[in-house]
Protein backbone atom coordinates (compact mmCIF):
# COMPACT_ATOMS: atom_id res chain seq x y z
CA UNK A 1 -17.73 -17.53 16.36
CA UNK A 2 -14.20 -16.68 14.72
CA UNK A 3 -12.35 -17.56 12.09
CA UNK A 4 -8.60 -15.88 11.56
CA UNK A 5 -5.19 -16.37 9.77
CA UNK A 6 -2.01 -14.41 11.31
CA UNK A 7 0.86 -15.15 8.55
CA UNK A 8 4.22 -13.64 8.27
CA UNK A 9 6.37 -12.71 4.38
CA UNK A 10 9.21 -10.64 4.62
CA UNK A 11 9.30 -7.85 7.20
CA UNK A 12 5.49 -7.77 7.11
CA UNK A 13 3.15 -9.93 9.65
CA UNK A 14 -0.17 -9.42 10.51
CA UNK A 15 -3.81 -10.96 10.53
CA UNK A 16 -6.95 -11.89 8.94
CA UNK A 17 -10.15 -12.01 10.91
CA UNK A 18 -13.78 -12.62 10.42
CA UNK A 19 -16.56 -13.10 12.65
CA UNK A 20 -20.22 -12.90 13.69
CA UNK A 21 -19.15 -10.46 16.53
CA UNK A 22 -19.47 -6.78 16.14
CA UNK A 23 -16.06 -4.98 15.63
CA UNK A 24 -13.97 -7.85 16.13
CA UNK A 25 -11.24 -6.09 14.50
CA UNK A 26 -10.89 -4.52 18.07
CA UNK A 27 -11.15 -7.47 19.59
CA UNK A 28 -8.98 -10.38 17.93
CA UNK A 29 -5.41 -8.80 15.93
CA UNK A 30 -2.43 -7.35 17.94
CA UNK A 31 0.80 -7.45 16.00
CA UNK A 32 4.15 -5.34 16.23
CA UNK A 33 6.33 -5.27 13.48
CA UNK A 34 9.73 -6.40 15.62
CA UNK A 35 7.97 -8.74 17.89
CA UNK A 36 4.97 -10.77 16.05
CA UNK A 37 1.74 -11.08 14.99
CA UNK A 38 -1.41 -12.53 17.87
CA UNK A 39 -5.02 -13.43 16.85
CA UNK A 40 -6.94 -14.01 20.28
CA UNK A 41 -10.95 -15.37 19.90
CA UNK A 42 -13.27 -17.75 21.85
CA UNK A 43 -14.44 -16.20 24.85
CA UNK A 44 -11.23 -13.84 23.67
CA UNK A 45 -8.60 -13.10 26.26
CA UNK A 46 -7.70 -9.24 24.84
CA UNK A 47 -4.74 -9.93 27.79
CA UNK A 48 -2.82 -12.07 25.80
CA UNK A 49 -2.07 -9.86 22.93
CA UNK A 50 -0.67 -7.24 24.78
CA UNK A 51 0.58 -10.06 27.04
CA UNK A 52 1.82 -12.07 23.90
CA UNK A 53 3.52 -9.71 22.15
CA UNK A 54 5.87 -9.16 24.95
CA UNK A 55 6.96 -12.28 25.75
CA UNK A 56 7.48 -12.15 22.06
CA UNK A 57 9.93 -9.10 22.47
CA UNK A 58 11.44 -10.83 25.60
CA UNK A 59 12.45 -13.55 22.92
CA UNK A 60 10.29 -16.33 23.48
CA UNK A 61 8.94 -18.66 20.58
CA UNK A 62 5.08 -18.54 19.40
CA UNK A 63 4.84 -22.06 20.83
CA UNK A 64 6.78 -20.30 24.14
CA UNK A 65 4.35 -18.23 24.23
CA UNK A 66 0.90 -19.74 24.21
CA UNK A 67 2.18 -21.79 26.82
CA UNK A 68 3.39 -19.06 28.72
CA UNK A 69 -0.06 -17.20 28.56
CA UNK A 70 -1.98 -20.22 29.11
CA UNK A 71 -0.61 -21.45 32.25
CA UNK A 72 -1.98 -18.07 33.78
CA UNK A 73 -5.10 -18.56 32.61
CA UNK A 74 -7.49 -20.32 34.74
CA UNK A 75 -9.98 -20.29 31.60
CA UNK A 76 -7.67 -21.19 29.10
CA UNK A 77 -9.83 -24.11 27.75
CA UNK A 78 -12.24 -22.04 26.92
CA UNK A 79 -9.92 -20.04 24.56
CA UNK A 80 -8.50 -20.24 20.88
CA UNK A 81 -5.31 -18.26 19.98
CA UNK A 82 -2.94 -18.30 16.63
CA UNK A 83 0.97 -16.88 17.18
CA UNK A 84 3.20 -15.69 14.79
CA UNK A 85 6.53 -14.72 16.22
CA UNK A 86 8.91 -11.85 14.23
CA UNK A 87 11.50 -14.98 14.58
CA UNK A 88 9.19 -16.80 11.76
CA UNK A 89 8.17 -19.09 14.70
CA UNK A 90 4.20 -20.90 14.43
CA UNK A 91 2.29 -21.91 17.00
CA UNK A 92 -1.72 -22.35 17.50
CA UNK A 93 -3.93 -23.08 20.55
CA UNK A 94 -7.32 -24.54 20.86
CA UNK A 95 -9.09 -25.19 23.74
CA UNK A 96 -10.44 -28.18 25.15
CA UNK A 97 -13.94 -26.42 26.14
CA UNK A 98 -13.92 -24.60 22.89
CA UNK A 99 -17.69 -24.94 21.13
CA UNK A 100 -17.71 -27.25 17.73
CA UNK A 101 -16.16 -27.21 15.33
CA UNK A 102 -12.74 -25.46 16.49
CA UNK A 103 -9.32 -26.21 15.36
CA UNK A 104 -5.94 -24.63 14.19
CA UNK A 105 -3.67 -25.72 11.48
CA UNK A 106 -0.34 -24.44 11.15
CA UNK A 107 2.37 -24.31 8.00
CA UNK A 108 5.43 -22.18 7.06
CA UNK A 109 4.85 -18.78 8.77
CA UNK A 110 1.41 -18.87 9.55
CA UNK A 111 -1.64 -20.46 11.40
CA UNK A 112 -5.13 -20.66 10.88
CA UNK A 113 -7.64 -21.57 13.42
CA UNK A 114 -11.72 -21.23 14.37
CA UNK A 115 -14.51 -21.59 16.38
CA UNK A 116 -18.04 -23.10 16.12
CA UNK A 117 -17.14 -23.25 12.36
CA UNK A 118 -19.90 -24.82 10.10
CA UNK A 119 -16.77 -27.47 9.29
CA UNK A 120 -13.57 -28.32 9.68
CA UNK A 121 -13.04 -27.50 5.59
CA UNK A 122 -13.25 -23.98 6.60
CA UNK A 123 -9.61 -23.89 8.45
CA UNK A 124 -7.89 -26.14 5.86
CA UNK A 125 -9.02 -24.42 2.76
CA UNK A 126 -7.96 -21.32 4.75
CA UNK A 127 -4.50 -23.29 5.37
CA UNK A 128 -4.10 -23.97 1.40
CA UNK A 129 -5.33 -20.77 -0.37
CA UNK A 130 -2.73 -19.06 1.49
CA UNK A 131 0.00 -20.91 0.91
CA UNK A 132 -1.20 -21.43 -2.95
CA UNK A 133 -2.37 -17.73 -3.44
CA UNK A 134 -0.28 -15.03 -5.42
CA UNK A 135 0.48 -11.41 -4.17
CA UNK A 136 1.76 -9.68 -1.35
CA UNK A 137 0.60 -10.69 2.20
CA UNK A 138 -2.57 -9.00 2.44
CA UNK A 139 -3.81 -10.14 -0.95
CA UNK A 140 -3.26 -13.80 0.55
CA UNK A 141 -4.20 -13.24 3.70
CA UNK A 142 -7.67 -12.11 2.21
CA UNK A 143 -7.94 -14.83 0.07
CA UNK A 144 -7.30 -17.41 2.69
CA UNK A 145 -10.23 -15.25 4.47
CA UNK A 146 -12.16 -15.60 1.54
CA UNK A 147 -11.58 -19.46 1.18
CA UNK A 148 -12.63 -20.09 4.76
CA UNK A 149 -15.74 -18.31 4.01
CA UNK A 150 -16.90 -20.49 0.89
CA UNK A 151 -15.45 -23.56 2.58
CA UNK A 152 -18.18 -23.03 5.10
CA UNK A 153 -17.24 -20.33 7.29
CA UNK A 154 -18.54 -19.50 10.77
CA UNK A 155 -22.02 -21.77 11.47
CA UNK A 156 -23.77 -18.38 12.94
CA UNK A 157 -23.22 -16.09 10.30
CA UNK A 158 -21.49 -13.22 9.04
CA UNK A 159 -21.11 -9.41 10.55
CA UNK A 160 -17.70 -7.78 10.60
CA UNK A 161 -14.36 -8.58 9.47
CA UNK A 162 -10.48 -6.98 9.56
CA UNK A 163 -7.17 -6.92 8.20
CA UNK A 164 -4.07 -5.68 10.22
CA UNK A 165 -0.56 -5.81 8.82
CA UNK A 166 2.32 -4.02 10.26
CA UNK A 167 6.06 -3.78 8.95
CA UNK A 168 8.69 -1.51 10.30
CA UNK A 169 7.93 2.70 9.60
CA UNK A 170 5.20 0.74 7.40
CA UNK A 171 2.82 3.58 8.80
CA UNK A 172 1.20 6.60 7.62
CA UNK A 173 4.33 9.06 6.79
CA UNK A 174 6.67 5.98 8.58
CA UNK A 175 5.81 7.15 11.86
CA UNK A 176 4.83 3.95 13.40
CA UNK A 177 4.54 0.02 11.92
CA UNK A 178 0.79 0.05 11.29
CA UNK A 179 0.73 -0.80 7.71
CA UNK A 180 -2.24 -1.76 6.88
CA UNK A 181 -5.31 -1.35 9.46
CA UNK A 182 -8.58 -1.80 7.78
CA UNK A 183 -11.82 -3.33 9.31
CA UNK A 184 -15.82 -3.61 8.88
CA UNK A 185 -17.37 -3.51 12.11
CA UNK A 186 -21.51 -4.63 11.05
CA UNK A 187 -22.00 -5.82 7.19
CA UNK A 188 -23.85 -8.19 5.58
CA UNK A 189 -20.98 -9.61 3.83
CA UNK A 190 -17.97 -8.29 5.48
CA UNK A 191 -15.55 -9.80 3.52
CA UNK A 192 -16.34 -8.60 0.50
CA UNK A 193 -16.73 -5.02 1.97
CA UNK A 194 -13.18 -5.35 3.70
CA UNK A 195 -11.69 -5.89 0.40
CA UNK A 196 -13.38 -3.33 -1.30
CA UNK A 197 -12.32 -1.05 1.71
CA UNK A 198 -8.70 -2.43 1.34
CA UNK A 199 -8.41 -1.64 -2.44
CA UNK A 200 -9.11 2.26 -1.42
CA UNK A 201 -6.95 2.33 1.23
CA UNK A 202 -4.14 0.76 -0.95
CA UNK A 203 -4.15 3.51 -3.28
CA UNK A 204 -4.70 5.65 -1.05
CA UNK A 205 -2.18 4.70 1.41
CA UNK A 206 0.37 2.05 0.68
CA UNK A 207 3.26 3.80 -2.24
CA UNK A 208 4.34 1.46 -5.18
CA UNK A 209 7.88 0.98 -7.28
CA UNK A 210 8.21 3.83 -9.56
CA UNK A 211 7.24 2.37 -13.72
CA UNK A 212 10.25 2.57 -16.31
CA UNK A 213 7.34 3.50 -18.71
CA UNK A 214 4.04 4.51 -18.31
CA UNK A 215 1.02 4.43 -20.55
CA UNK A 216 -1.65 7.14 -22.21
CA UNK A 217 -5.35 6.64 -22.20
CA UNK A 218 -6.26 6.48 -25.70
CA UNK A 219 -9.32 4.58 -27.56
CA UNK A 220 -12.20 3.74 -25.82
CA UNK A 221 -11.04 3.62 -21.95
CA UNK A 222 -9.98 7.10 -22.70
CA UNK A 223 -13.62 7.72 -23.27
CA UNK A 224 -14.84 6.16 -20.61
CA UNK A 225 -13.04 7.38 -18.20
CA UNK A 226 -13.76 11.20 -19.55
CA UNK A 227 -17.48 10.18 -19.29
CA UNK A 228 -16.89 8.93 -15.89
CA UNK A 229 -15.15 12.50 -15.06
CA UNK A 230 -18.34 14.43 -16.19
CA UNK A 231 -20.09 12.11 -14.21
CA UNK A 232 -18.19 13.14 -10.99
CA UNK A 233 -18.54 16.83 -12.24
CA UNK A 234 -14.43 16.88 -13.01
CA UNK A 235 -15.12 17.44 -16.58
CA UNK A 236 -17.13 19.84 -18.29
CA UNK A 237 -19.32 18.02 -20.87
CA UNK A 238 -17.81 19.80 -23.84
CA UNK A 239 -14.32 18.95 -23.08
CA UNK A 240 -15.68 14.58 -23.17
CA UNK A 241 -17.07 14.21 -26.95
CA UNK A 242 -14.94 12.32 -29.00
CA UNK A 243 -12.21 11.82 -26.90
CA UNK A 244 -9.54 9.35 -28.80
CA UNK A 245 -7.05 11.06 -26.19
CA UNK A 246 -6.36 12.54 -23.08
CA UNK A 247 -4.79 16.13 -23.22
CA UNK A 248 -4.80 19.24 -21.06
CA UNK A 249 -8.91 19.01 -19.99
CA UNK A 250 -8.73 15.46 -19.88
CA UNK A 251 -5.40 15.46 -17.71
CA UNK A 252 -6.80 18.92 -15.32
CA UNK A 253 -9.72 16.87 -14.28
CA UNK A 254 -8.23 13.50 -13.44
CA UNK A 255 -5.40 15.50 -11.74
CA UNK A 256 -8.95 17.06 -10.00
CA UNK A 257 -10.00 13.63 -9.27
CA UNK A 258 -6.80 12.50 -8.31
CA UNK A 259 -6.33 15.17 -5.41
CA UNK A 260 -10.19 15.35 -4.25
CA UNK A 261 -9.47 11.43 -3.37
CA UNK A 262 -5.97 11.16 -1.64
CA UNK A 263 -4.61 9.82 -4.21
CA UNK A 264 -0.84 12.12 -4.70
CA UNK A 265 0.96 8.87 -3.02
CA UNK A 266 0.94 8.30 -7.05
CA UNK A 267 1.79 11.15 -9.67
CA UNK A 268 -0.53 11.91 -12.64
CA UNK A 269 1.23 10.01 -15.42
CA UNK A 270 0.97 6.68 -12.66
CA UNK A 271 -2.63 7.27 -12.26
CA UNK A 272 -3.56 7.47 -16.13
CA UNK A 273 -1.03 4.65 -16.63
CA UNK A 274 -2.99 2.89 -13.65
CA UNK A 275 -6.48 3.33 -15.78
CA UNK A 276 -5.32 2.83 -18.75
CA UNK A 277 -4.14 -1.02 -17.63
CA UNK A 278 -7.04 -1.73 -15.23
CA UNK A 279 -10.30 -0.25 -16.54
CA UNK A 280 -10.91 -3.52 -18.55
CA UNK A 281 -10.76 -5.39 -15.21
CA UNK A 282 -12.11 -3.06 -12.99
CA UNK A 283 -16.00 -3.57 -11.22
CA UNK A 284 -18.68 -1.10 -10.76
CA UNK A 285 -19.86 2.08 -11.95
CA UNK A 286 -18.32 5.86 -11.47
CA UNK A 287 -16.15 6.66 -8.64
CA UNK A 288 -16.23 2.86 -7.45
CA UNK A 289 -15.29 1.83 -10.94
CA UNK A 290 -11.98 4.59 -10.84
CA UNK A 291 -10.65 3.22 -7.89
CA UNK A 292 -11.02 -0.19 -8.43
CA UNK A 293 -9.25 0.21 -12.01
CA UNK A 294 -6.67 2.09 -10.28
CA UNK A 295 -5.89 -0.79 -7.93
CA UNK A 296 -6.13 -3.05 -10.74
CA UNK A 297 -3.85 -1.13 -12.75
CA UNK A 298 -1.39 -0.68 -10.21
CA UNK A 299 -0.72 -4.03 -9.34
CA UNK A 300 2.40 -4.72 -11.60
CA UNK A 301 4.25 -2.46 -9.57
CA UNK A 302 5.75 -3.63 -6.12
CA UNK A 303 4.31 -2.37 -2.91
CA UNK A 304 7.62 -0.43 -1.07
């Protein structure tokens, strides 16, 4: 009742999960930065990404590997499972005994597979959204996720969902290669709430380029986004009327805003810069609407 994509660009690999199974974000990823990326589902063997990921070390291939794991399987038929080796190697596995429609498509650093899918569509419009889509690796690995969904998706419905990228000392303070580790465990549309969780987690998380320049808010966004501060009770109301730009009350709240949220992996100036460039793009009202025109606005800048 899965469908996945495990990709690798760069130093970063990881996978792309959703499913009409409760938390299967604890059930399907297992990736390490230096030895791959493992999506296990269908009747899911949790052995083989533990399993996997050291034969993986141990310098096997992906393809290696699945047939490594499968021999000592006596229920490997039953079972679906996507490889992406640190080596760039590809290599999917569906089972004979898997339940229509299953499948797995591979390309260039990645493979896409599911099971009891409503069609076939769902893994190759998975397959070409990732390899067409723009942005780093989670932003494609989401959209392929996304494209499997409206291709069809999985015939018994939707409930939780996951994202797990890793990249070396890509972890919280570099301690470890956990990246990005985001999931929805029950939802009615769990993609759509894993990317909203992904966009706060971003800027919450992930550190950009430094800008050569940055930008004010001025005009109307500048406004807005004062509004939006009295809103969140950042601003008193006196300090928002005619606001054509932001200055010292304007600035003390956001830098308010900015702290209350998580937000110092960016400075001040990057934040206003940030709002300044996404509000115009950005969805929702109040805090949602901040955040999202954050993430929009700090897109330009390269993910370190």
């Amino acid at each position: 009742m899965t469908f996945s994509i495990v990709a690798k660009a760069d130093d970063a690999i990881g996978i792309a999960v959703q499913s009409k199974f409760v938390s299967v974000g604890s059930v399907v990823p297992f990736a390490d930065a230096e030895a791959g990326a493992i999506a296990t589902q269908s009747f899911a063997n949790v052995a083989y990404g533990a399993d996997g990921l050291e034969h993986l070390r141990d310098g096997l291939t992906a393809e290696e590997t699945i047939e490594r794991l499968t021999e000592a399987d006596d229920e490997a038929e039953r079972r679906q499972v996507g490889v992406v080796g640190a080596d760039g190697s590809v290599a999917g596995f569906t089972g004979d005994d898997c339940f229509d429609t299953a499948l797995d498509v591979q390309g260039e650093n990645y493979t896409a597979q599911g099971n009891i899918l409503e069609n076939e569509e769902t893994i190759h419009a998975m397959a070409e959204t990732f390899e067409e889509a723009d942005g780093g690796l989670p932003e494609r690995l989401l959209a392929a996720l996304q494209a499997g969904d409206e291709a069809g998706g999985d015939s018994r419905g939707k409930q939780a969902a996951a994202l797990y990228v890793v990249k070396p000392e890509g972890g919280y303070d570099g301690g470890n290669d956990r990246w990005i580790d985001v999931r929805v465990d029950d939802h009615e549309t769990p993609i759509q709430e894993l990317e909203r969780v992904f966009k706060l987690y971003d800027v919450t998380l992930l550190a950009r380029e430094e800008p050569e320049e940055v930008t004010e808010l001025t005009g109307e966004t500048a406004q807005a986004v004062a509004d939006t501060l009295v809103d969140l009770g950042h601003l008193d109301t006196e300090d928002a009327e005619t606001v054509a730009a932001f200055a010292e009350p304007q600035r003390d709240a956001l830098e308010a805003f900015r702290g209350m949220n998580n937000f110092e992996n960016h400075s001040l100036p990057v934040v206003e810069d940030a709002l300044a460039r996404g509000w115009d793009d950005a969805d929702g009202e109040g805090e949602k609407r901040m955040v999202d025109a954050i993430w929009h606005g700090l897109q330009r800048l390269e993910r370190e």
